[in-house]
N, C-alpha and C. Protein backbone atom coordinates (compact mmCIF):
# COMPACT_ATOMS: atom_id res chain seq x y z
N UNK A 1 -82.80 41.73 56.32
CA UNK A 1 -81.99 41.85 57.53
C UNK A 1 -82.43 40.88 58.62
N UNK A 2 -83.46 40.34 58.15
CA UNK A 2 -84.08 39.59 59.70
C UNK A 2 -82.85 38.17 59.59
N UNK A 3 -82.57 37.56 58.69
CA UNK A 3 -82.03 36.73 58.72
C UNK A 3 -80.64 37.17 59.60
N UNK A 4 -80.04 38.32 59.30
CA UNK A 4 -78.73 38.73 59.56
C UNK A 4 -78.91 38.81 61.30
N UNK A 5 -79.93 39.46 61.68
CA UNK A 5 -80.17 39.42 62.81
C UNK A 5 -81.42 38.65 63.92
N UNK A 6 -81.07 37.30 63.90
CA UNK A 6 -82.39 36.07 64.32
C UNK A 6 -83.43 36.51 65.79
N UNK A 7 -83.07 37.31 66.62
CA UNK A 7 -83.57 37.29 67.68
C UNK A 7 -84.35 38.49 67.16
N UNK A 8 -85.48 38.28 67.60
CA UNK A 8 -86.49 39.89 66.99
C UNK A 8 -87.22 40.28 68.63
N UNK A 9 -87.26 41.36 68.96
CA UNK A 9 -87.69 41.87 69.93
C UNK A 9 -89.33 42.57 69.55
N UNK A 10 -89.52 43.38 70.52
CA UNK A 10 -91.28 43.95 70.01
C UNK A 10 -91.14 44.97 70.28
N UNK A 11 -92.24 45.45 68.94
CA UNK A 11 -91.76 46.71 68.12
C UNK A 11 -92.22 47.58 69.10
N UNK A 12 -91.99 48.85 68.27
CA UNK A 12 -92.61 50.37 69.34
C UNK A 12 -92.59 51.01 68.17
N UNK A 13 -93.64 52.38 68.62
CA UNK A 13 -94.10 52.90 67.12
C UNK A 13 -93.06 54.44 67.94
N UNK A 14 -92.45 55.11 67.76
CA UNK A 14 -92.02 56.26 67.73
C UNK A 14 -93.22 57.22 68.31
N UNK A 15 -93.26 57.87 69.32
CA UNK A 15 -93.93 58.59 69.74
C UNK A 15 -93.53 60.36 70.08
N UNK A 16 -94.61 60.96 69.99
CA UNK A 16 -94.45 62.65 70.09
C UNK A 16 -92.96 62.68 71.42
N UNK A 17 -93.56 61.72 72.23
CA UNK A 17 -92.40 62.03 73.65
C UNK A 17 -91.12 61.65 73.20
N UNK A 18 -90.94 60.78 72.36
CA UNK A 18 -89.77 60.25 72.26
C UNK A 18 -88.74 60.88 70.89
N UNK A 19 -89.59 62.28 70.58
CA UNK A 19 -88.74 62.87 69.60
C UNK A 19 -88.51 64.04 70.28
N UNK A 20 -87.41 64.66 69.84
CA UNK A 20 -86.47 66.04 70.33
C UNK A 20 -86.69 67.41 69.33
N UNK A 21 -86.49 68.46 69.23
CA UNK A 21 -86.75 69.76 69.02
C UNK A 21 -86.15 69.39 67.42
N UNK A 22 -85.83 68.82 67.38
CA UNK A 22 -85.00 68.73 65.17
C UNK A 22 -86.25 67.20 65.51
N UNK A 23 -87.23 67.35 65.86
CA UNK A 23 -88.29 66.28 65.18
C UNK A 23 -88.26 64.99 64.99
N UNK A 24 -87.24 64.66 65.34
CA UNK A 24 -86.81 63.09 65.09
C UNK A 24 -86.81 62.75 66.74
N UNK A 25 -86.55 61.07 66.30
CA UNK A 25 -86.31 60.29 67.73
C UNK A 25 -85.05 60.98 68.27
N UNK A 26 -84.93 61.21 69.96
CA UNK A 26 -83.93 61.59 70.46
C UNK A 26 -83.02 60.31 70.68
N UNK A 27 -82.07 60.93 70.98
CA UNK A 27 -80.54 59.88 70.65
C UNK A 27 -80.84 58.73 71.99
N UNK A 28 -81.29 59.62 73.08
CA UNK A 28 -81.40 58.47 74.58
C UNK A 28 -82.38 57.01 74.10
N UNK A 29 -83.33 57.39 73.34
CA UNK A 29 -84.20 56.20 73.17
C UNK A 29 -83.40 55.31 72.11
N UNK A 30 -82.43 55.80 71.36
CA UNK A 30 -81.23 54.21 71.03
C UNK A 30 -81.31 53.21 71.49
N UNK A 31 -80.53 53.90 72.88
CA UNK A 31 -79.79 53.16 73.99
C UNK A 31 -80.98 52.17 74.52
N UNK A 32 -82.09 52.78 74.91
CA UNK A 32 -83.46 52.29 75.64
C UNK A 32 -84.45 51.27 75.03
N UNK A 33 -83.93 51.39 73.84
CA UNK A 33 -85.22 50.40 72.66
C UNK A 33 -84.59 49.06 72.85
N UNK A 34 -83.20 48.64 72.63
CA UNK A 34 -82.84 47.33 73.12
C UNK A 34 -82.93 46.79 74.27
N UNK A 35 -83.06 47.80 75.38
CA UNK A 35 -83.36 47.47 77.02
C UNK A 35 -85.14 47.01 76.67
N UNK A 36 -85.54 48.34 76.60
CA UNK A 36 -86.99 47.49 77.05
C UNK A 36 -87.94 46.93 76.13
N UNK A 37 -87.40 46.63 74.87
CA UNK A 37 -88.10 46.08 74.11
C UNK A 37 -87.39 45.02 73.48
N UNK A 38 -86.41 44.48 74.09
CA UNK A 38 -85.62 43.25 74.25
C UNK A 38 -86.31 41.59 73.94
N UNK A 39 -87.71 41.80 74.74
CA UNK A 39 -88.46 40.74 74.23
C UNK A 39 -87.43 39.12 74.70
N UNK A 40 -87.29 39.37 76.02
CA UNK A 40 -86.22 37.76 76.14
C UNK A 40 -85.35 37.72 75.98
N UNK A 41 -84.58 38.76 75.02
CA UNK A 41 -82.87 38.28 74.44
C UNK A 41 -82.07 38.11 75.95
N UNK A 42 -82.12 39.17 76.85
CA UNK A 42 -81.72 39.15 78.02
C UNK A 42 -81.58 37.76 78.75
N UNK A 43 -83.00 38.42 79.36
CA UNK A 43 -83.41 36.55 80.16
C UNK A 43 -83.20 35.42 79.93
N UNK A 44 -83.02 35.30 78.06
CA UNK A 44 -83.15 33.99 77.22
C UNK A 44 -81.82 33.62 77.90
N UNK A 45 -80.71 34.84 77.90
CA UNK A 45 -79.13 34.30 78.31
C UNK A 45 -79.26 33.78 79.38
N UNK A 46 -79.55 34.69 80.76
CA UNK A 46 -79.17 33.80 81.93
C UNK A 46 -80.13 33.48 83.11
N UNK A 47 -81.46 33.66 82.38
CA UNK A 47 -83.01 33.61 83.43
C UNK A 47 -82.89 34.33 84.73
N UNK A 48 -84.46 34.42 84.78
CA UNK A 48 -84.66 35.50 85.58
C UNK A 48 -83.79 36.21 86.84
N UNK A 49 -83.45 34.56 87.82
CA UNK A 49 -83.05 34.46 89.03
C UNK A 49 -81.51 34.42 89.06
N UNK A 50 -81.04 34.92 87.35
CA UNK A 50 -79.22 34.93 87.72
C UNK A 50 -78.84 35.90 88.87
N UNK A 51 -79.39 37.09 89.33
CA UNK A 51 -78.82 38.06 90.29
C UNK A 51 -78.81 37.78 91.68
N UNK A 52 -80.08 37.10 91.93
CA UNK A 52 -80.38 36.05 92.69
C UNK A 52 -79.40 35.34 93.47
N UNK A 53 -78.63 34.80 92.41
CA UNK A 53 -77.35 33.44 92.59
C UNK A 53 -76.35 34.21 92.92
N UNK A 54 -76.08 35.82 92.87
CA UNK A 54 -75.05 36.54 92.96
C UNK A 54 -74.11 36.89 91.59
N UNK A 55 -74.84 36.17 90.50
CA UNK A 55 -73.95 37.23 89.20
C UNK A 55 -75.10 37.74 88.51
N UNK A 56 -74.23 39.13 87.90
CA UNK A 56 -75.31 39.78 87.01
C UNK A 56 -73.99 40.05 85.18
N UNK A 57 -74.20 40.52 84.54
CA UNK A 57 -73.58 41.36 83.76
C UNK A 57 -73.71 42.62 83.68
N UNK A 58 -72.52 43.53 83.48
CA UNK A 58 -72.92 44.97 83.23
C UNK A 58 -72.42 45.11 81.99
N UNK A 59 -72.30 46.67 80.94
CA UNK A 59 -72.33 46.86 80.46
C UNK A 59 -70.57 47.37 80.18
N UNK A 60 -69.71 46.87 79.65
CA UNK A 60 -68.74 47.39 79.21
C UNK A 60 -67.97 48.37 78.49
N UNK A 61 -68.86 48.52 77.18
CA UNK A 61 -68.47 49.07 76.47
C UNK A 61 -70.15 49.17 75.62
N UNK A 62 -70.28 50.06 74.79
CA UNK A 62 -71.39 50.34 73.77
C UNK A 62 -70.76 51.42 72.84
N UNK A 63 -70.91 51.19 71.69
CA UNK A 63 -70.83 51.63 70.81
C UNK A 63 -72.46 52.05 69.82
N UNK A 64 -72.93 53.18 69.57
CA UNK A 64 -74.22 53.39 68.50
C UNK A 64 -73.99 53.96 67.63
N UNK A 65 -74.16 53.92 66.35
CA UNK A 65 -74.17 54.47 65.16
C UNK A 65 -75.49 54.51 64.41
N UNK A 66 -76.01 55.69 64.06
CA UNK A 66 -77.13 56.35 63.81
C UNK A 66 -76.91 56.41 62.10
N UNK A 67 -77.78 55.19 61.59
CA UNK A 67 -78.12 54.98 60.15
C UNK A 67 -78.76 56.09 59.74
N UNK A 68 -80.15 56.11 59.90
CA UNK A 68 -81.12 56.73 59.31
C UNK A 68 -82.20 57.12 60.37
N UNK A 69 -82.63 58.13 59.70
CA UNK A 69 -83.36 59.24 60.91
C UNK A 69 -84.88 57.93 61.31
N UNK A 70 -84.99 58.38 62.61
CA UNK A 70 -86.33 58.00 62.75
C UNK A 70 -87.45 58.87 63.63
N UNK A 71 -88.68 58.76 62.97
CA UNK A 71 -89.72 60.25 62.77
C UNK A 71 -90.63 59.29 63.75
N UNK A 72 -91.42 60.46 64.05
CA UNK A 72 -92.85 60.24 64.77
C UNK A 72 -94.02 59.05 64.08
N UNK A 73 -94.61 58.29 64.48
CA UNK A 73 -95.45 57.27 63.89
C UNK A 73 -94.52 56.29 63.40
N UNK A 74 -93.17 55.89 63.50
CA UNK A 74 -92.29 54.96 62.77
C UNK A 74 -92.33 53.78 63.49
N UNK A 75 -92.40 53.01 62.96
CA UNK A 75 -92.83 51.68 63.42
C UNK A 75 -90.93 50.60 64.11
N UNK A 76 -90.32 50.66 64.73
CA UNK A 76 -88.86 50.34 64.87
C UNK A 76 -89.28 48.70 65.78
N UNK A 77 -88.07 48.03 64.87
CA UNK A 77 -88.41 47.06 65.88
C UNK A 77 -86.68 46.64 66.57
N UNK A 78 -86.11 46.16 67.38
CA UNK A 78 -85.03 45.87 67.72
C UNK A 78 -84.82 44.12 67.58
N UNK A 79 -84.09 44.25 66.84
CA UNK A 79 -83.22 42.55 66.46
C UNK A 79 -81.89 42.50 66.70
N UNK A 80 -81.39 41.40 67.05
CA UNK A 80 -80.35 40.68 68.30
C UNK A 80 -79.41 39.59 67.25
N UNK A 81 -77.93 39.53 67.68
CA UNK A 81 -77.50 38.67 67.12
C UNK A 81 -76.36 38.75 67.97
N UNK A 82 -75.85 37.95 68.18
CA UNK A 82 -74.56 37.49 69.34
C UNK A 82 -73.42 37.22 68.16
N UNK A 83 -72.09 38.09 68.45
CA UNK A 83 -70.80 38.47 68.00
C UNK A 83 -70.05 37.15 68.37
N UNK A 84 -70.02 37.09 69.47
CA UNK A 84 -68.64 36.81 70.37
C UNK A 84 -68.84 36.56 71.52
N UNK A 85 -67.52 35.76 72.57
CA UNK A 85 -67.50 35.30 73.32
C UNK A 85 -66.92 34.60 74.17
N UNK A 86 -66.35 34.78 75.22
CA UNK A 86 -65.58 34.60 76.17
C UNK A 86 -65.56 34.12 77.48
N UNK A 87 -64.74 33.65 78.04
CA UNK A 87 -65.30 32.91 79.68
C UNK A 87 -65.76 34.38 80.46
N UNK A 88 -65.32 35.59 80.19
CA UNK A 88 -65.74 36.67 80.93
C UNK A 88 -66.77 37.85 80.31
N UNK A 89 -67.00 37.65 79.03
CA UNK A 89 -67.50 38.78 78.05
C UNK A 89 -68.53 38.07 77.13
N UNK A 90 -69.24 38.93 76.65
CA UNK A 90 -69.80 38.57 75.04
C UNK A 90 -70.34 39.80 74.63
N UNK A 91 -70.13 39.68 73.53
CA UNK A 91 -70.45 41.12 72.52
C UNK A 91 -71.28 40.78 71.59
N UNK A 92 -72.60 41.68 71.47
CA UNK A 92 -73.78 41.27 71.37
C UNK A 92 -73.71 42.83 69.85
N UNK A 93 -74.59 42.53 69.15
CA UNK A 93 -75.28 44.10 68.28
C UNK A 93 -76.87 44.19 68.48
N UNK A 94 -77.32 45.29 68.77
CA UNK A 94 -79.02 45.22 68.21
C UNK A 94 -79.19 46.03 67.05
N UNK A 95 -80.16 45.56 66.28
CA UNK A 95 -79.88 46.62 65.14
C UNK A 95 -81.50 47.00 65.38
N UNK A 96 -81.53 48.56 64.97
CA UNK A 96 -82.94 48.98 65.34
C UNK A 96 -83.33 48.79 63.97
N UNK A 97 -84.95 48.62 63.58
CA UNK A 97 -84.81 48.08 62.05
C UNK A 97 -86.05 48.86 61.80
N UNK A 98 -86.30 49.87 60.86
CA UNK A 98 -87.81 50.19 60.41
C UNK A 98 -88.74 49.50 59.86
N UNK A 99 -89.62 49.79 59.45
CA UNK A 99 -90.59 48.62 59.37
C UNK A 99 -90.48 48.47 57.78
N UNK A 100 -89.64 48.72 56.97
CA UNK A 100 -89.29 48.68 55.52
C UNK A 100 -88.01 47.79 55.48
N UNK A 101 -87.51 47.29 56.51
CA UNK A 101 -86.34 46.52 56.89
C UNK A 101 -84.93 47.12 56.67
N UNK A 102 -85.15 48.37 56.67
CA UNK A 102 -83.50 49.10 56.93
C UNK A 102 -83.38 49.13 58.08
N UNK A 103 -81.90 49.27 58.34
CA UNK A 103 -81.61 49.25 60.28
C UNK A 103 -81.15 50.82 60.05
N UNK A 104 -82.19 51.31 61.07
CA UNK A 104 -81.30 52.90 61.41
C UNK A 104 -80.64 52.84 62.07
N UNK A 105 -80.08 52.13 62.88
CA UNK A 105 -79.35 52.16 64.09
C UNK A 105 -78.69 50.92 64.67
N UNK A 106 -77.12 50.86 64.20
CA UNK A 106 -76.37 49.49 65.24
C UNK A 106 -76.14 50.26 66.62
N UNK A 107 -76.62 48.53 67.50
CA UNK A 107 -76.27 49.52 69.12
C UNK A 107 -75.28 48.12 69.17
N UNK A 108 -73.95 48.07 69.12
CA UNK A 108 -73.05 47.14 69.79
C UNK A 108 -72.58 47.05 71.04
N UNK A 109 -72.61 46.33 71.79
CA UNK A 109 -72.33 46.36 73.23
C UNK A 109 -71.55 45.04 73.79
N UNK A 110 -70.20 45.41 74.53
CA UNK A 110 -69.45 44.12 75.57
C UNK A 110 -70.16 44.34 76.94
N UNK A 111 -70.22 43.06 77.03
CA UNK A 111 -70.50 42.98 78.69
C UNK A 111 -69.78 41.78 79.36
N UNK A 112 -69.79 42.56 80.64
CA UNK A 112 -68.82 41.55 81.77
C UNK A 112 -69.44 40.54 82.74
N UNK A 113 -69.55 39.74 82.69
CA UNK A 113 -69.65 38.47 83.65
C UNK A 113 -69.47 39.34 85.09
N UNK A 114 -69.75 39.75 86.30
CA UNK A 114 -69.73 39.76 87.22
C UNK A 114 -70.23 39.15 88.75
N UNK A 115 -69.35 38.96 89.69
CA UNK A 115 -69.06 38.00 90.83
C UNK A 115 -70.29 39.54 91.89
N UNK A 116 -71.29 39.40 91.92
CA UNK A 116 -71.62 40.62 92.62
C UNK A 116 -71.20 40.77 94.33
N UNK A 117 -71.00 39.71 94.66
CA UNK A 117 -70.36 39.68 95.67
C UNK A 117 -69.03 40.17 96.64
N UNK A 118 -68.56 40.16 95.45
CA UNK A 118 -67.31 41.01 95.86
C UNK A 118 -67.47 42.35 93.88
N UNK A 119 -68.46 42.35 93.15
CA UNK A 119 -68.84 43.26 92.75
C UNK A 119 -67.35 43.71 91.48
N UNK A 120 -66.89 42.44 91.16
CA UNK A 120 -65.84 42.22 89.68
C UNK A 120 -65.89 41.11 88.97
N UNK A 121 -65.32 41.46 88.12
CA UNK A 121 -65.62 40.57 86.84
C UNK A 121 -65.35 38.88 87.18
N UNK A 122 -65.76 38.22 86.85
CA UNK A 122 -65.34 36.89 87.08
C UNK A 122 -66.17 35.74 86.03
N UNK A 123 -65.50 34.81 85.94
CA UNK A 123 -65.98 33.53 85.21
C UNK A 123 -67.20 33.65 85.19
N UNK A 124 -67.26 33.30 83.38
CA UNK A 124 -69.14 32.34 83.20
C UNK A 124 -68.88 31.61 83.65
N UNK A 125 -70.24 30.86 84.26
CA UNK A 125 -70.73 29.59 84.77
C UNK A 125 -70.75 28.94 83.38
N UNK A 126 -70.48 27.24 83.11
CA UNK A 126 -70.09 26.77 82.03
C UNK A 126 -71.55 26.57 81.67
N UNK A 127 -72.42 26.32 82.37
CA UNK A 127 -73.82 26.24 81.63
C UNK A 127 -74.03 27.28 80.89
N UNK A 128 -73.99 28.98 81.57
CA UNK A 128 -74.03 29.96 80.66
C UNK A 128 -73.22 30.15 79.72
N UNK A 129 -72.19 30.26 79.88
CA UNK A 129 -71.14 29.64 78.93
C UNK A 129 -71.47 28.94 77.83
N UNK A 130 -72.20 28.29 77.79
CA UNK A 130 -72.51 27.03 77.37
C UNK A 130 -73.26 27.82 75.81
N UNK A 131 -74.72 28.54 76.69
CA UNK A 131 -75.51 28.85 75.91
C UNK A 131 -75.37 30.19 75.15
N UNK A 132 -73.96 30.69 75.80
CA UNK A 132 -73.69 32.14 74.87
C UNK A 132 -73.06 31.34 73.33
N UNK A 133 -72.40 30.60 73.58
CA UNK A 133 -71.42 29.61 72.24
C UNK A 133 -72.75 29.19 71.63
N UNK A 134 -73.28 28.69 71.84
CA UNK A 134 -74.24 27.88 71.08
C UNK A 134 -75.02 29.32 70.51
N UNK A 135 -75.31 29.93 70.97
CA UNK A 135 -76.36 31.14 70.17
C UNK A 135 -75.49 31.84 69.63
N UNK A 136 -74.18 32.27 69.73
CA UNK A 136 -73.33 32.54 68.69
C UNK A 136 -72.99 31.86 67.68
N UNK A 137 -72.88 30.30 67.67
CA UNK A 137 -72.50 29.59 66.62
C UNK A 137 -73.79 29.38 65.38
N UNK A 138 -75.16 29.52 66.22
CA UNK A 138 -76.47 29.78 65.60
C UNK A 138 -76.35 30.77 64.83
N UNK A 139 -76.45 31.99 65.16
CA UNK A 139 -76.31 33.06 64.79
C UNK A 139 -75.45 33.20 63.57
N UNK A 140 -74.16 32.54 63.38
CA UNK A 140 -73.32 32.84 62.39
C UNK A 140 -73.56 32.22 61.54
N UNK A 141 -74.40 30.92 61.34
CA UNK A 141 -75.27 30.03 60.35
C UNK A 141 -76.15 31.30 60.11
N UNK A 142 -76.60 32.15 60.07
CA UNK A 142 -77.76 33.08 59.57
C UNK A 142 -77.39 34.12 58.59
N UNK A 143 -75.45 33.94 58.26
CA UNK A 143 -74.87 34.45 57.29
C UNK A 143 -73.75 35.42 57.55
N UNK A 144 -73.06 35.96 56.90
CA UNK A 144 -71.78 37.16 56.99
C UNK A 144 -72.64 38.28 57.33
N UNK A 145 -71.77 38.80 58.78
CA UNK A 145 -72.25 40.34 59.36
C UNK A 145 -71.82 41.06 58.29
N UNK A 146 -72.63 41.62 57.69
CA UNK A 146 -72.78 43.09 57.15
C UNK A 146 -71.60 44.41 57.05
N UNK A 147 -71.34 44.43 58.26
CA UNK A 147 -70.90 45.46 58.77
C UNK A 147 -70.23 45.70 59.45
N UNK A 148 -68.99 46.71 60.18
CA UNK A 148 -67.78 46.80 60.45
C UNK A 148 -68.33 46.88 61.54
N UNK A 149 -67.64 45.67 62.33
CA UNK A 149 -67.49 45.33 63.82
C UNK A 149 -66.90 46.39 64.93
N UNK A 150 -67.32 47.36 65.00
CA UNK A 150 -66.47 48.49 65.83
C UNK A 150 -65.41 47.99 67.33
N UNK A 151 -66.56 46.85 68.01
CA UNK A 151 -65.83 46.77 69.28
C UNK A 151 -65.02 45.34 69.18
N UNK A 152 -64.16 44.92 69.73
CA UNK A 152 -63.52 43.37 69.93
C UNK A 152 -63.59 43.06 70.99
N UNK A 153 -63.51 41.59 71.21
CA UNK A 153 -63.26 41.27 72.76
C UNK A 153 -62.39 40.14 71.90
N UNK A 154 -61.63 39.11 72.55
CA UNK A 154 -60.78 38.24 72.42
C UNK A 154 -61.09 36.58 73.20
């Protein structure tokens, strides 16, 4: 799977806190393992000081689908691969991956280009622009997605 998905984030081992009363990882730390154990994928897009300049991205849409259970002591790491892409959007997957290289978990997500200034959607900057195409066109050299694309953007 690493090939399928090129950007590798840093791992986290599953901890007592982060499992729920049925013993497994709770569903919130999904959502949370691609945030903070992202490892750059973020920043790599639009460095530190994009909010700075007055744009940020938010989150559009997410979609998660829960492969396979994950237990206490499990070693998960989150890997990145860019879908798609648009002057206003790009749709990204993380796949959470055990340390045996199955993914328990696709987290797919659109996000919007936003003008924070007046606080709506508006144009990539063509530099960013620039570098969402190029890491998507990377990305699709790393082979056929796997797996049914739940969300679209156009």
């Amino acid at each position: 799977m690493k090939n399928i998905f090129p950007i590798e984030g840093a791992s986290v081992i599953v901890s007592s806190d982060m499992c729920d009363l049925n013993g497994h990882m709770n569903v919130r730390h999904y959502q949370t393992i691609p945030m903070d154990y992202d490892d750059n994928f973020y920043s790599g897009l639009v460095g530190e000081d994009y909010i700075s300049k007055g744009f940020s991205f938010f989150t559009a849409e997410q979609n998660i689908r829960y492969l396979k259970e994950c237990l206490k002591g499990e070693k998960l790491t989150p890997r990145f691969r860019m879908l798609n892409v648009n002057k206003k959007l790009y749709h990204f997957v993380c796949a959470i991956c055990k340390e045996s290289g199955e993914v328990a978990a696709l987290i797919e997500t659109v996000e919007i280009h936003i003008d924070m200034s007046i606080r709506k959607s508006a144009a990539i900057s063509e530099e960013i622009l620039e570098t969402l195409v190029r890491m998507r066109a990377a990305h699709e050299l790393s082979g056929n997605y796997p797996f049914e694309i739940k969300l679209k953007i156009k």
